[in-house]
PDB file of N, CA and C in Angstrom:
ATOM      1  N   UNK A   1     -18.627  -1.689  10.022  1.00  0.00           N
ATOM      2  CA  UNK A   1     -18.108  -2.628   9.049  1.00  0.00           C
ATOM      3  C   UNK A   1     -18.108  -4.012   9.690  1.00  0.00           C
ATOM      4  N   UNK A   2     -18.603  -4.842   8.803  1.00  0.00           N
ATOM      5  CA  UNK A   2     -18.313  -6.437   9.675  1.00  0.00           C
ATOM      6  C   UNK A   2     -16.942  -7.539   9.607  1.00  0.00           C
ATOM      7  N   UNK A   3     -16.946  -8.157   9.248  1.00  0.00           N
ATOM      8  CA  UNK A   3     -15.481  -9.241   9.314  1.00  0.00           C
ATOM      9  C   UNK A   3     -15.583  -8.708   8.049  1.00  0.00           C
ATOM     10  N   UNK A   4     -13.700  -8.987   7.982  1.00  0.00           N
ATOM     11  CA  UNK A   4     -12.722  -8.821   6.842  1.00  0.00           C
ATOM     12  C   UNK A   4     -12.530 -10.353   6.378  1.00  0.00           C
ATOM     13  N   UNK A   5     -12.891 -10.842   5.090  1.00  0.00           N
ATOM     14  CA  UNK A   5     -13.103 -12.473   4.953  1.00  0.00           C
ATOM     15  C   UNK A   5     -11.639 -12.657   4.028  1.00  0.00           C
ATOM     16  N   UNK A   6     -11.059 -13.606   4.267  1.00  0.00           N
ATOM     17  CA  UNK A   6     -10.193 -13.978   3.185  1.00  0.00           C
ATOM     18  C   UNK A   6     -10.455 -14.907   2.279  1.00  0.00           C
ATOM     19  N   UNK A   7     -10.071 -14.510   0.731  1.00  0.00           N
ATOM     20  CA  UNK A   7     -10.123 -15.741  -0.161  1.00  0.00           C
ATOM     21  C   UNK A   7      -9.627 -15.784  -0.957  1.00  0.00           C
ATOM     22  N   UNK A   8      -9.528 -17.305  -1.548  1.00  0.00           N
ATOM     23  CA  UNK A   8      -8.466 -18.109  -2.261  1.00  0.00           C
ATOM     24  C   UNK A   8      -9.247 -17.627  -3.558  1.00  0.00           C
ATOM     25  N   UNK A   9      -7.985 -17.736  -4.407  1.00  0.00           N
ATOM     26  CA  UNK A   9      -7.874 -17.975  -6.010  1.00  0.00           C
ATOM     27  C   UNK A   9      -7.457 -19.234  -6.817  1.00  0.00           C
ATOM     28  N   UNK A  10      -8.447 -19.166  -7.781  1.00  0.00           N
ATOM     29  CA  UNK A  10      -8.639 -20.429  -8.432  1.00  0.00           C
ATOM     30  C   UNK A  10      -8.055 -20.364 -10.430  1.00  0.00           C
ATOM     31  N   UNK A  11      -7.400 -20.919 -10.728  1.00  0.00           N
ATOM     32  CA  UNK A  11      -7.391 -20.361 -12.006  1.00  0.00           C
ATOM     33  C   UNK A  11      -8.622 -22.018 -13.018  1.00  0.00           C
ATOM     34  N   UNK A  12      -9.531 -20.911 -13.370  1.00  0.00           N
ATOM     35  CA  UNK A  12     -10.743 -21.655 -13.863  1.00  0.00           C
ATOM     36  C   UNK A  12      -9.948 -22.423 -16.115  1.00  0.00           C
ATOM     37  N   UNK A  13     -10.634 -22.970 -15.624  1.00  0.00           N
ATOM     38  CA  UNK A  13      -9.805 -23.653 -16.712  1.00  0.00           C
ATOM     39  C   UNK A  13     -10.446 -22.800 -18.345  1.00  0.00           C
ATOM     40  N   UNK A  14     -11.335 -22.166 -18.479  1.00  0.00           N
ATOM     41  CA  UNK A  14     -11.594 -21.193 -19.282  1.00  0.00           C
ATOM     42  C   UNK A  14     -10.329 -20.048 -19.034  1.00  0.00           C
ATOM     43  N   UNK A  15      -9.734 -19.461 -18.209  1.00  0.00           N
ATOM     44  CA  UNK A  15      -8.630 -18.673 -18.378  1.00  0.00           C
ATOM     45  C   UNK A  15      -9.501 -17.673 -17.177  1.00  0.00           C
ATOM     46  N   UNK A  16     -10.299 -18.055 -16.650  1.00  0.00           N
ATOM     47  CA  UNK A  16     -10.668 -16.964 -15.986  1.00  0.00           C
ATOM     48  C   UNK A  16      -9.554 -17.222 -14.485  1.00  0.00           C
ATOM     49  N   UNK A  17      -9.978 -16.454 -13.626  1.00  0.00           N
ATOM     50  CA  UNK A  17      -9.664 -16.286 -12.052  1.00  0.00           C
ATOM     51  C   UNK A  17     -10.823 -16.408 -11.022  1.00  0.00           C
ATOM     52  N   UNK A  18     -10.979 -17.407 -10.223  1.00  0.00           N
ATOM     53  CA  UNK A  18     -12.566 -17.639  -9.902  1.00  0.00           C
ATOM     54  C   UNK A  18     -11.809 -17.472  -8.008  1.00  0.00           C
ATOM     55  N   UNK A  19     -12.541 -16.427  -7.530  1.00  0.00           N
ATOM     56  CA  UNK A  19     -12.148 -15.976  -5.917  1.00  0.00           C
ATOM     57  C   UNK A  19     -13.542 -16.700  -5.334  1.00  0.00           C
ATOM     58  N   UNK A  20     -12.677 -17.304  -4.120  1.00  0.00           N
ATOM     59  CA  UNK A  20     -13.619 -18.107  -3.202  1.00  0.00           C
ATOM     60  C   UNK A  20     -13.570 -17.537  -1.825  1.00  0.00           C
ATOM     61  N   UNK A  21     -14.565 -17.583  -0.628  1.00  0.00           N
ATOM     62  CA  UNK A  21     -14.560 -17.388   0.896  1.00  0.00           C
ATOM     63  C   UNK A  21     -15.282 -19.165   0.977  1.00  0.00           C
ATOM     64  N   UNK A  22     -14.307 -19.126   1.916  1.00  0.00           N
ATOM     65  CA  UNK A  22     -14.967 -19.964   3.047  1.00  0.00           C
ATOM     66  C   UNK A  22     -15.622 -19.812   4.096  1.00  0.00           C
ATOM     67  N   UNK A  23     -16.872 -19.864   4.420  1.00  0.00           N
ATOM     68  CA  UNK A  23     -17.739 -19.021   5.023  1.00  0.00           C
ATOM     69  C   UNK A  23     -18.562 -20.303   6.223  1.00  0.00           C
ATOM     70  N   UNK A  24     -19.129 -20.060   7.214  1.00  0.00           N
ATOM     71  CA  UNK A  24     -19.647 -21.231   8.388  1.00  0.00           C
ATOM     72  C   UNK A  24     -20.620 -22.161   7.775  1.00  0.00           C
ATOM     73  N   UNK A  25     -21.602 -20.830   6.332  1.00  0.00           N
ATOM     74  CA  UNK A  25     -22.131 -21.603   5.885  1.00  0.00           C
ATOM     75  C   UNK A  25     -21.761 -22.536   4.737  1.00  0.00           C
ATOM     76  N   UNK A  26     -20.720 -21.970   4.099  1.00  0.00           N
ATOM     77  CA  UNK A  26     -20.184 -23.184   2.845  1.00  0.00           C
ATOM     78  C   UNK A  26     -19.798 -22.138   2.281  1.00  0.00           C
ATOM     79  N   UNK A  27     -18.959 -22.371   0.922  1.00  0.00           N
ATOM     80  CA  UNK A  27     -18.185 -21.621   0.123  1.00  0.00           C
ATOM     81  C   UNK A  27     -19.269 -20.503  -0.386  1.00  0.00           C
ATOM     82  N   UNK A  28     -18.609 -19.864  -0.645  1.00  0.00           N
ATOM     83  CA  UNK A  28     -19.166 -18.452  -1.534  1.00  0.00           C
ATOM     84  C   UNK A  28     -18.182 -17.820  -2.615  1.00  0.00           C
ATOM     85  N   UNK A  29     -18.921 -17.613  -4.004  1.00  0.00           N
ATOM     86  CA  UNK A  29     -17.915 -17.584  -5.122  1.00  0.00           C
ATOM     87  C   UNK A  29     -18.268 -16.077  -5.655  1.00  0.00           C
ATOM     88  N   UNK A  30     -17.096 -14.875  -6.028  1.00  0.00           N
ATOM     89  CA  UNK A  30     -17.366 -13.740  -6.537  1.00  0.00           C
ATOM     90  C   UNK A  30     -18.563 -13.756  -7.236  1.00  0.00           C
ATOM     91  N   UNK A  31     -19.241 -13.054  -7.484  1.00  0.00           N
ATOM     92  CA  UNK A  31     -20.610 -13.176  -8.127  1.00  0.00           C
ATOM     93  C   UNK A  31     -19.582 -12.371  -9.830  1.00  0.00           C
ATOM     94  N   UNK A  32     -18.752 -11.877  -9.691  1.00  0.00           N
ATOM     95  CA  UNK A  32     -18.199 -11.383 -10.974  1.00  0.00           C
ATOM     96  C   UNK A  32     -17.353 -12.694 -11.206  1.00  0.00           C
ATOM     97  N   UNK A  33     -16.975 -13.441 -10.785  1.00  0.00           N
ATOM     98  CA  UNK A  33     -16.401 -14.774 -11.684  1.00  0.00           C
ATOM     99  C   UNK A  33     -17.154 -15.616 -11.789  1.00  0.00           C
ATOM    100  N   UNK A  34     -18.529 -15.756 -11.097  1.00  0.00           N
ATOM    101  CA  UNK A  34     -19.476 -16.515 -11.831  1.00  0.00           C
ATOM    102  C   UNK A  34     -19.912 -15.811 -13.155  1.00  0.00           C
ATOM    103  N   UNK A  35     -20.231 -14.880 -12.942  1.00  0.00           N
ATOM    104  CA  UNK A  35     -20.588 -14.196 -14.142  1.00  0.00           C
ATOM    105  C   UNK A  35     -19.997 -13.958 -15.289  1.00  0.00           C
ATOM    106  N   UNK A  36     -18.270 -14.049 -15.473  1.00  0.00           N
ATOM    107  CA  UNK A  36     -17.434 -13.909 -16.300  1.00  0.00           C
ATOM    108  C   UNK A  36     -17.471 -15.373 -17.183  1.00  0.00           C
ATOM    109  N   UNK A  37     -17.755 -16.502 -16.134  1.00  0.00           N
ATOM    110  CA  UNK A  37     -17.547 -17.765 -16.366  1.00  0.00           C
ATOM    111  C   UNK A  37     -19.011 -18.490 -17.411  1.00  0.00           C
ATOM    112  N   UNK A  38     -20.146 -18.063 -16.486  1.00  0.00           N
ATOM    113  CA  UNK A  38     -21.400 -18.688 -17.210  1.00  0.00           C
ATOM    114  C   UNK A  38     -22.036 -17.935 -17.792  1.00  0.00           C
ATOM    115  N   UNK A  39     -22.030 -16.495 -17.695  1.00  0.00           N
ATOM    116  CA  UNK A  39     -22.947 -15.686 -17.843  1.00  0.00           C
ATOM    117  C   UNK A  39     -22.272 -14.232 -18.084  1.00  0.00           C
ATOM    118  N   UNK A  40     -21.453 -14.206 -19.244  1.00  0.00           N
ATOM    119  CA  UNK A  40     -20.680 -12.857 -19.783  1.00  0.00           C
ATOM    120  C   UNK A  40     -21.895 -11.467 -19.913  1.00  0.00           C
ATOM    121  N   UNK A  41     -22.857 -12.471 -20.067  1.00  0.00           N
ATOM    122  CA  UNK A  41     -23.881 -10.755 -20.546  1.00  0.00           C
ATOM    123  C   UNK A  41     -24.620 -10.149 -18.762  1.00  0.00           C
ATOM    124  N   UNK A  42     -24.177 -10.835 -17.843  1.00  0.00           N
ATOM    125  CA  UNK A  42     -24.545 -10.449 -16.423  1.00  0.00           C
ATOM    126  C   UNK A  42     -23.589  -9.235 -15.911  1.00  0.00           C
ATOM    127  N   UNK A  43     -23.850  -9.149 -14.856  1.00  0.00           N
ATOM    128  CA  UNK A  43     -23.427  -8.097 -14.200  1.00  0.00           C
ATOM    129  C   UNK A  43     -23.637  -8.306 -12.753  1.00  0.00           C
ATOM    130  N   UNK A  44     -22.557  -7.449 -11.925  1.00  0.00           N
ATOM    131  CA  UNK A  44     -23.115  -7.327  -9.934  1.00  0.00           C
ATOM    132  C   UNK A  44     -24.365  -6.486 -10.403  1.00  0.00           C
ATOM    133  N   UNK A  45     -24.229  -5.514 -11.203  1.00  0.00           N
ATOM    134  CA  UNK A  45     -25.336  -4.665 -11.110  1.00  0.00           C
ATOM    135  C   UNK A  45     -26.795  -5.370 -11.702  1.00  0.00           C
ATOM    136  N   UNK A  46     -26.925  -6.055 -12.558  1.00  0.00           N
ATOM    137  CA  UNK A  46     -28.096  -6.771 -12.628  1.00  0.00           C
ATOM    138  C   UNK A  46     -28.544  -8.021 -11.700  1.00  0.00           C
ATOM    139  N   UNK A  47     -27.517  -8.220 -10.090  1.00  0.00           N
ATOM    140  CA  UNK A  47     -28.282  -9.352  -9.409  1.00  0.00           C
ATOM    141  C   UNK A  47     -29.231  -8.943  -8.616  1.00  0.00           C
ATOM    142  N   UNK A  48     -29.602  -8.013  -8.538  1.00  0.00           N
ATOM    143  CA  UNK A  48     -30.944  -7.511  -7.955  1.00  0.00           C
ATOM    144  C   UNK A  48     -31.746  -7.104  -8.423  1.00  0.00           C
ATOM    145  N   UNK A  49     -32.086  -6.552  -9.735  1.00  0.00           N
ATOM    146  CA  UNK A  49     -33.496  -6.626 -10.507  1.00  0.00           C
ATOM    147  C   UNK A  49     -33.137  -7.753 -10.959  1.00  0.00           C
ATOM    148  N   UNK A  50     -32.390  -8.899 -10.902  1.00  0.00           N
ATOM    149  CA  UNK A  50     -32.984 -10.436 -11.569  1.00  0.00           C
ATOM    150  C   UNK A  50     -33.165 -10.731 -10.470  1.00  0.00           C
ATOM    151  N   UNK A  51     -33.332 -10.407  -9.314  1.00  0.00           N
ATOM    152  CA  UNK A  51     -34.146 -11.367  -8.177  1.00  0.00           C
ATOM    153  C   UNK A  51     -32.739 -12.424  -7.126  1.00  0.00           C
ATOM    154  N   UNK A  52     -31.656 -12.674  -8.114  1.00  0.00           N
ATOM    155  CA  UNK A  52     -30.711 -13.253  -7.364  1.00  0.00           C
ATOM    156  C   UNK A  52     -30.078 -12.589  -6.061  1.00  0.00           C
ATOM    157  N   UNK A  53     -30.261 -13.665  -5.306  1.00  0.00           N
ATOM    158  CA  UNK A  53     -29.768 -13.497  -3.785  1.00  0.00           C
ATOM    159  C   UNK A  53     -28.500 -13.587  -3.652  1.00  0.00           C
ATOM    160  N   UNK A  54     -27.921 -12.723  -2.658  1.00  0.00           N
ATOM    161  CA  UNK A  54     -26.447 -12.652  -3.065  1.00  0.00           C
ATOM    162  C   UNK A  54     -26.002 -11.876  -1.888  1.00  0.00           C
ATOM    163  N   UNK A  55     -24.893 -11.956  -1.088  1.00  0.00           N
ATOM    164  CA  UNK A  55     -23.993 -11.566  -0.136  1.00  0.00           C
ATOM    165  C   UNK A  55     -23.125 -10.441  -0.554  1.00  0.00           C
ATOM    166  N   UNK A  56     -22.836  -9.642   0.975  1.00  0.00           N
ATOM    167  CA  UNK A  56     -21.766  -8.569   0.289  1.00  0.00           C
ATOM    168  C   UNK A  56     -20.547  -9.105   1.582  1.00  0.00           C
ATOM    169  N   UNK A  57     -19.635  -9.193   1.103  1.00  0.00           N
ATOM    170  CA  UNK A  57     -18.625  -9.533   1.977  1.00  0.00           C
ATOM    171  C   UNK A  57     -17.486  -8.270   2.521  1.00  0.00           C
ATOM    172  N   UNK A  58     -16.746  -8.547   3.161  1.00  0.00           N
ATOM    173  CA  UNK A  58     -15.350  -6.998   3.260  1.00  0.00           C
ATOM    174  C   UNK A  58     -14.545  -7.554   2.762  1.00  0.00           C
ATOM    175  N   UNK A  59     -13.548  -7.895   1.477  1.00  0.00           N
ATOM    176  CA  UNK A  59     -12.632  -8.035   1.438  1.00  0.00           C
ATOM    177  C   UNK A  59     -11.368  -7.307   1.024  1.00  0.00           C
ATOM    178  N   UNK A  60      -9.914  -7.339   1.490  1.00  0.00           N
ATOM    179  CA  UNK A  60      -8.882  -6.833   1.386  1.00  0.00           C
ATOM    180  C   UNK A  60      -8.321  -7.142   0.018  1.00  0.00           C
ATOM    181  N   UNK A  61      -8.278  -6.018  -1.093  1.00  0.00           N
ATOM    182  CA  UNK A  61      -8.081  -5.912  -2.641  1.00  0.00           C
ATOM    183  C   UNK A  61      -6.893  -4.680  -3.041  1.00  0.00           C
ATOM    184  N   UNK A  62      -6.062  -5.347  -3.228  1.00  0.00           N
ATOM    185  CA  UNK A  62      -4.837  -4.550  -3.675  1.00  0.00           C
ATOM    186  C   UNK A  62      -4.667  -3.429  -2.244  1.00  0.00           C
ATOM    187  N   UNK A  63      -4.673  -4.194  -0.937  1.00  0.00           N
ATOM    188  CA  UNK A  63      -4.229  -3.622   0.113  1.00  0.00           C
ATOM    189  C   UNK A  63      -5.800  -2.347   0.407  1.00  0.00           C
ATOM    190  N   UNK A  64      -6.600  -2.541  -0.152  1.00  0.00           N
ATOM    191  CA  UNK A  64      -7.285  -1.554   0.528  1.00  0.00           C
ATOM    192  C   UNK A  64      -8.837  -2.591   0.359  1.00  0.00           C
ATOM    193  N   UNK A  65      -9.626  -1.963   1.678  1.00  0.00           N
ATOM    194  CA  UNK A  65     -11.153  -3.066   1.675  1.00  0.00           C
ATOM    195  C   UNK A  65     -12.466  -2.645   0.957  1.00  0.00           C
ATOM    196  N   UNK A  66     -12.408  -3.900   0.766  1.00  0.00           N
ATOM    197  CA  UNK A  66     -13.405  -4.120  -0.264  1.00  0.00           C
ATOM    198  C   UNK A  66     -14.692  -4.405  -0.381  1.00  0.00           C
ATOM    199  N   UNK A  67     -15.900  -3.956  -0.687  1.00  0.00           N
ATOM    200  CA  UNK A  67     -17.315  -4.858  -0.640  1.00  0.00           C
ATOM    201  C   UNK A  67     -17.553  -5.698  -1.982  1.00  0.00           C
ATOM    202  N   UNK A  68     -17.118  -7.110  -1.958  1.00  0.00           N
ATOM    203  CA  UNK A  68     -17.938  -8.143  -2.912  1.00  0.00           C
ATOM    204  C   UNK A  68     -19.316  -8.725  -2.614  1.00  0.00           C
ATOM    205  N   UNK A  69     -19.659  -8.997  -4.448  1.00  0.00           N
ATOM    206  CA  UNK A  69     -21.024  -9.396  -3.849  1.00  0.00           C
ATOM    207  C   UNK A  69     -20.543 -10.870  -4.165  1.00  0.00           C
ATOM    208  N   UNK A  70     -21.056 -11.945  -3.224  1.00  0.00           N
ATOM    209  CA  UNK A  70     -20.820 -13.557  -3.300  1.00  0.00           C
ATOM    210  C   UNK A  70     -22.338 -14.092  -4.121  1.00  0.00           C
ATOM    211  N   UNK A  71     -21.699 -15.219  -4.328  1.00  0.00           N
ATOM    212  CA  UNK A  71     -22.937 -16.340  -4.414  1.00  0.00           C
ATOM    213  C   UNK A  71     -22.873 -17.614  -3.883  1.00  0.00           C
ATOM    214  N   UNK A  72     -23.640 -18.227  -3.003  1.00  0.00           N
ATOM    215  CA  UNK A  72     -23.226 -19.913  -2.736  1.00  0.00           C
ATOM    216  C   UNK A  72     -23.783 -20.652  -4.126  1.00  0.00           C
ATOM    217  N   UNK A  73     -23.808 -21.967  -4.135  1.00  0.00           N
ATOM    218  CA  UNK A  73     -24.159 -22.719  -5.009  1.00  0.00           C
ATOM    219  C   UNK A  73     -25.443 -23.075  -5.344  1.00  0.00           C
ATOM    220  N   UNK A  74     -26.526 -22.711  -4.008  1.00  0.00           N
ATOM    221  CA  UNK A  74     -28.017 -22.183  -4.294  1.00  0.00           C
ATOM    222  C   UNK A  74     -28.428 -21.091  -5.350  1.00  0.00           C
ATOM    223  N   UNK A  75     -27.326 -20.028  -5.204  1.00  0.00           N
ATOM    224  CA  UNK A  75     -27.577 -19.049  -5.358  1.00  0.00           C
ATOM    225  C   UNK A  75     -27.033 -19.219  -7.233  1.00  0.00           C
ATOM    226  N   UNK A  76     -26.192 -19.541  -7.642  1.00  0.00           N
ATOM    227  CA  UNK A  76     -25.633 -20.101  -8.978  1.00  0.00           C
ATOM    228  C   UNK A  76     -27.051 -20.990  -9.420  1.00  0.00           C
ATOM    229  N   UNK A  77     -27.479 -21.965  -9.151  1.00  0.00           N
ATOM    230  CA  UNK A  77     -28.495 -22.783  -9.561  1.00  0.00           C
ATOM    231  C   UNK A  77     -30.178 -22.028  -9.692  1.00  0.00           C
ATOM    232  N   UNK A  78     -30.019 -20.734  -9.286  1.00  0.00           N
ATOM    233  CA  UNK A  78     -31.110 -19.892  -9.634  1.00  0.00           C
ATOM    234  C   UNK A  78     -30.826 -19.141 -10.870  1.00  0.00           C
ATOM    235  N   UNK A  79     -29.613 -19.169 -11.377  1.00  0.00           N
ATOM    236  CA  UNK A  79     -29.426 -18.505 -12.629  1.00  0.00           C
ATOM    237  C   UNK A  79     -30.222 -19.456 -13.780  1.00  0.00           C
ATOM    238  N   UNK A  80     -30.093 -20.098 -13.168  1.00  0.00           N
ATOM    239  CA  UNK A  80     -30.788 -21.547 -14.674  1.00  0.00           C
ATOM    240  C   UNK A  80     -32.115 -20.994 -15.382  1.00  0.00           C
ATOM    241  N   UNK A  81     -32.468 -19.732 -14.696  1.00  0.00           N
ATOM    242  CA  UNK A  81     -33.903 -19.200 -15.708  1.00  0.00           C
ATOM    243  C   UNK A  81     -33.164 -18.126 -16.855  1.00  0.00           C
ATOM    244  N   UNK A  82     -31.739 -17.894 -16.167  1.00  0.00           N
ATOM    245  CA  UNK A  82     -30.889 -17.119 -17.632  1.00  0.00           C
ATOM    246  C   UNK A  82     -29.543 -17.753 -17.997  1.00  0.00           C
ATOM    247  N   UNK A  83     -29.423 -18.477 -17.872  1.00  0.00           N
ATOM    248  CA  UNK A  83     -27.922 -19.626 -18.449  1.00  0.00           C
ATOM    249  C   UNK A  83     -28.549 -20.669 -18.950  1.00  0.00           C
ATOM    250  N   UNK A  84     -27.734 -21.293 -19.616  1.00  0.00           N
ATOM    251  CA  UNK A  84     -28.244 -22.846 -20.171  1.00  0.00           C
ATOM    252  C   UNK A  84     -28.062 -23.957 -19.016  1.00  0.00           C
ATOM    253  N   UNK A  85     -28.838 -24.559 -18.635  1.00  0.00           N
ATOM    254  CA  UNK A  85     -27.990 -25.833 -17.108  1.00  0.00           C
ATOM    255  C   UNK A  85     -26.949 -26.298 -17.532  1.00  0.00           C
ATOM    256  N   UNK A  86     -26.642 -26.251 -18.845  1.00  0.00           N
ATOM    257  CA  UNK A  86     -25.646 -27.185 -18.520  1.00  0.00           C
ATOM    258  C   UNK A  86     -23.891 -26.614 -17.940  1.00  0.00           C
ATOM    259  N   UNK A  87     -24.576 -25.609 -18.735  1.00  0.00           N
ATOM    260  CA  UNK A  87     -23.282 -24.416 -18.410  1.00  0.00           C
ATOM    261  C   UNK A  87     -22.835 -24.385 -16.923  1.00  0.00           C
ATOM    262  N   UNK A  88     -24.263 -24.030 -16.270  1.00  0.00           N
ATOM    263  CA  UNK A  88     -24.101 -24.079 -14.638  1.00  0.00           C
ATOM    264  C   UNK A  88     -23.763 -25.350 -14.329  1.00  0.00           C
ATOM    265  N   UNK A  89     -24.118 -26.285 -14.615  1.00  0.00           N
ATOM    266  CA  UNK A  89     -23.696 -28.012 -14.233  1.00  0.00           C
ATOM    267  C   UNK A  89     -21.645 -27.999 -14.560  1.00  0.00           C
ATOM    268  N   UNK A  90     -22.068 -27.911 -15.734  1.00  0.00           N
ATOM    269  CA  UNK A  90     -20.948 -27.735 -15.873  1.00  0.00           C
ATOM    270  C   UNK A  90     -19.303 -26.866 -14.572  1.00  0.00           C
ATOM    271  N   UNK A  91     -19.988 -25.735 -14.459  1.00  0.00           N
ATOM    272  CA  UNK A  91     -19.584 -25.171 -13.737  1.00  0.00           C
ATOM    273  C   UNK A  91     -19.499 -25.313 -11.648  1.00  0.00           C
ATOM    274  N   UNK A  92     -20.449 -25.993 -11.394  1.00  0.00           N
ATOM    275  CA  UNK A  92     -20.877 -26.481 -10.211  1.00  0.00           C
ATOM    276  C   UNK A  92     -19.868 -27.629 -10.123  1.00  0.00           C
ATOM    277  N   UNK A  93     -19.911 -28.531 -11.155  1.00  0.00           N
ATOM    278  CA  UNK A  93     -19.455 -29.692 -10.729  1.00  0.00           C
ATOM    279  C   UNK A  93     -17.157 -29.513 -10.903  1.00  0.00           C
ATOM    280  N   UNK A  94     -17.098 -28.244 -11.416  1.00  0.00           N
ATOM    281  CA  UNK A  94     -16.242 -28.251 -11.397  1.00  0.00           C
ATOM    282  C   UNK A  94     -15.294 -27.579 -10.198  1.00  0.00           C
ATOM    283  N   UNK A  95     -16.107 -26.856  -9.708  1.00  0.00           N
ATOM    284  CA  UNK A  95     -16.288 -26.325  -7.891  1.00  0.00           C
ATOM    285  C   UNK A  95     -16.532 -27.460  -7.252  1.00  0.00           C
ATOM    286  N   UNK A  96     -16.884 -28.502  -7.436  1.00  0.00           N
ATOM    287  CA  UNK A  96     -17.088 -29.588  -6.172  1.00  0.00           C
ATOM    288  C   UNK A  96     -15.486 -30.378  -6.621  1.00  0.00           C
ATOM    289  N   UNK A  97     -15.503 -30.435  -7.557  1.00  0.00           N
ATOM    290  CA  UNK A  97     -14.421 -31.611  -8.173  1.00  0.00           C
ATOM    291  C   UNK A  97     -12.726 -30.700  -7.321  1.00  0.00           C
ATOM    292  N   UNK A  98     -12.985 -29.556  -7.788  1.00  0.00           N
ATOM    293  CA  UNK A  98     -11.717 -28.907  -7.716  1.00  0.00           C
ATOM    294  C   UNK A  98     -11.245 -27.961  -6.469  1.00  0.00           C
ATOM    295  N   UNK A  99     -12.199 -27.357  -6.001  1.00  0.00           N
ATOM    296  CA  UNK A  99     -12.211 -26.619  -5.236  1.00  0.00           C
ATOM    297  C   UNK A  99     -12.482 -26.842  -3.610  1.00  0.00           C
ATOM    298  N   UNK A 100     -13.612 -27.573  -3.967  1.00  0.00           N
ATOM    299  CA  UNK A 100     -14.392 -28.493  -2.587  1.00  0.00           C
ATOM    300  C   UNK A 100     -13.665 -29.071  -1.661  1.00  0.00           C
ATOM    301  N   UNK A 101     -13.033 -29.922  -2.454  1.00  0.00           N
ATOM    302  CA  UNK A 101     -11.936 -30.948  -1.168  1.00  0.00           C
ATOM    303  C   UNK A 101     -11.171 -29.950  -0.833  1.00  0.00           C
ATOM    304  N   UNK A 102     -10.236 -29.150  -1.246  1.00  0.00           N
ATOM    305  CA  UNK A 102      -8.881 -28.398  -0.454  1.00  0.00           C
ATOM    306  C   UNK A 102      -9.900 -27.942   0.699  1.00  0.00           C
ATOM    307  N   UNK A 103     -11.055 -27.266   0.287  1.00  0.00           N
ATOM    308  CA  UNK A 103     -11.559 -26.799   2.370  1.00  0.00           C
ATOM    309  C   UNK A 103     -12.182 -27.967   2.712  1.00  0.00           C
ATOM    310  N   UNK A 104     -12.259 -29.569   2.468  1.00  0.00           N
ATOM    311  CA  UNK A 104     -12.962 -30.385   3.518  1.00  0.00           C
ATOM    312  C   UNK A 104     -11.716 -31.012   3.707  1.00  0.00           C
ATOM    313  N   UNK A 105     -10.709 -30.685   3.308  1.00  0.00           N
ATOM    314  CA  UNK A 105      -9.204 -31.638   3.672  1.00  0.00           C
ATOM    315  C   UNK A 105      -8.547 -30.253   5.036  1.00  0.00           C
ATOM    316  N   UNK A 106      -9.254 -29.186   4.745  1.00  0.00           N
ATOM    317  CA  UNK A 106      -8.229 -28.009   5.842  1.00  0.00           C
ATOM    318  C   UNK A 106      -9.130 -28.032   7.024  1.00  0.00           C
ATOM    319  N   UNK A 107     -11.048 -28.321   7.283  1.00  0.00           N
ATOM    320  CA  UNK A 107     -11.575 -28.546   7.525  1.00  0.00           C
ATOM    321  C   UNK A 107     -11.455 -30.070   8.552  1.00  0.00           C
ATOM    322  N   UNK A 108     -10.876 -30.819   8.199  1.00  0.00           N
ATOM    323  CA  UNK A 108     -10.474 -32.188   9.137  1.00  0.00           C
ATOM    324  C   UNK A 108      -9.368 -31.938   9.709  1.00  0.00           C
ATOM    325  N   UNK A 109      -8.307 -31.028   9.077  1.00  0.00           N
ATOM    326  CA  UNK A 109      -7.120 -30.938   9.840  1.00  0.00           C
ATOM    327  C   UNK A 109      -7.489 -30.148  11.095  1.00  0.00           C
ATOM    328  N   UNK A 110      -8.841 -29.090  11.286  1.00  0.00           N
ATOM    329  CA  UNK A 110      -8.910 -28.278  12.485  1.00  0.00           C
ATOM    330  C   UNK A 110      -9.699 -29.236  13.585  1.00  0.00           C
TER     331      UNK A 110
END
């Protein structure tokens, strides 16, 4: 098994719950709250016959561990051959606006 990652919760202004890692390489977002958010007719199970690249992480879920699949923001901007852009724009820019600074503000404090 590899690292146990921790991550924050976001309440997405659609009513969803959008779980984040902070990762060496940059954030990584549940691939099921992207999907809840832009893309209701997706699935974890359809990101690999659509070709989307995607991470499995360990995380700790109602006290017992977990495998999620992530997405970075590369990985969201490849959906644009099955979402509308703007949806994803939409959604991207609200991860930079909202989410972004709390880890480049915890990020200067280390």
């Amino acid at each position: 098994m590899g690292r146990i990652w921790t991550y924050w919760e976001f309440d997405h202004p659609l009513g969803s719950m959008v779980r984040v890692i902070s990762t060496p390489l940059g954030l990584e977002i549940f691939a099921e709250d992207v999907f809840k958010i832009i893309a209701p007719e997706l699935n974890n199970e359809k990101i690999v016959p659509l070709h989307i690249q995607n991470r499995e992480r360990h995380v700790v879920i109602d006290e017992q561990i977990t495998i999620v699949k992530t997405l970075n923001s590369g990985d969201i901007y490849n959906l644009k051959s099955r979402v509308k852009e703007q949806i994803i724009n939409n959604f991207t820019q609200w991860i930079r606006s909202n989410i972004l600074p709390i880890f480049h503000q915890s990020f200067l404090k280390n």
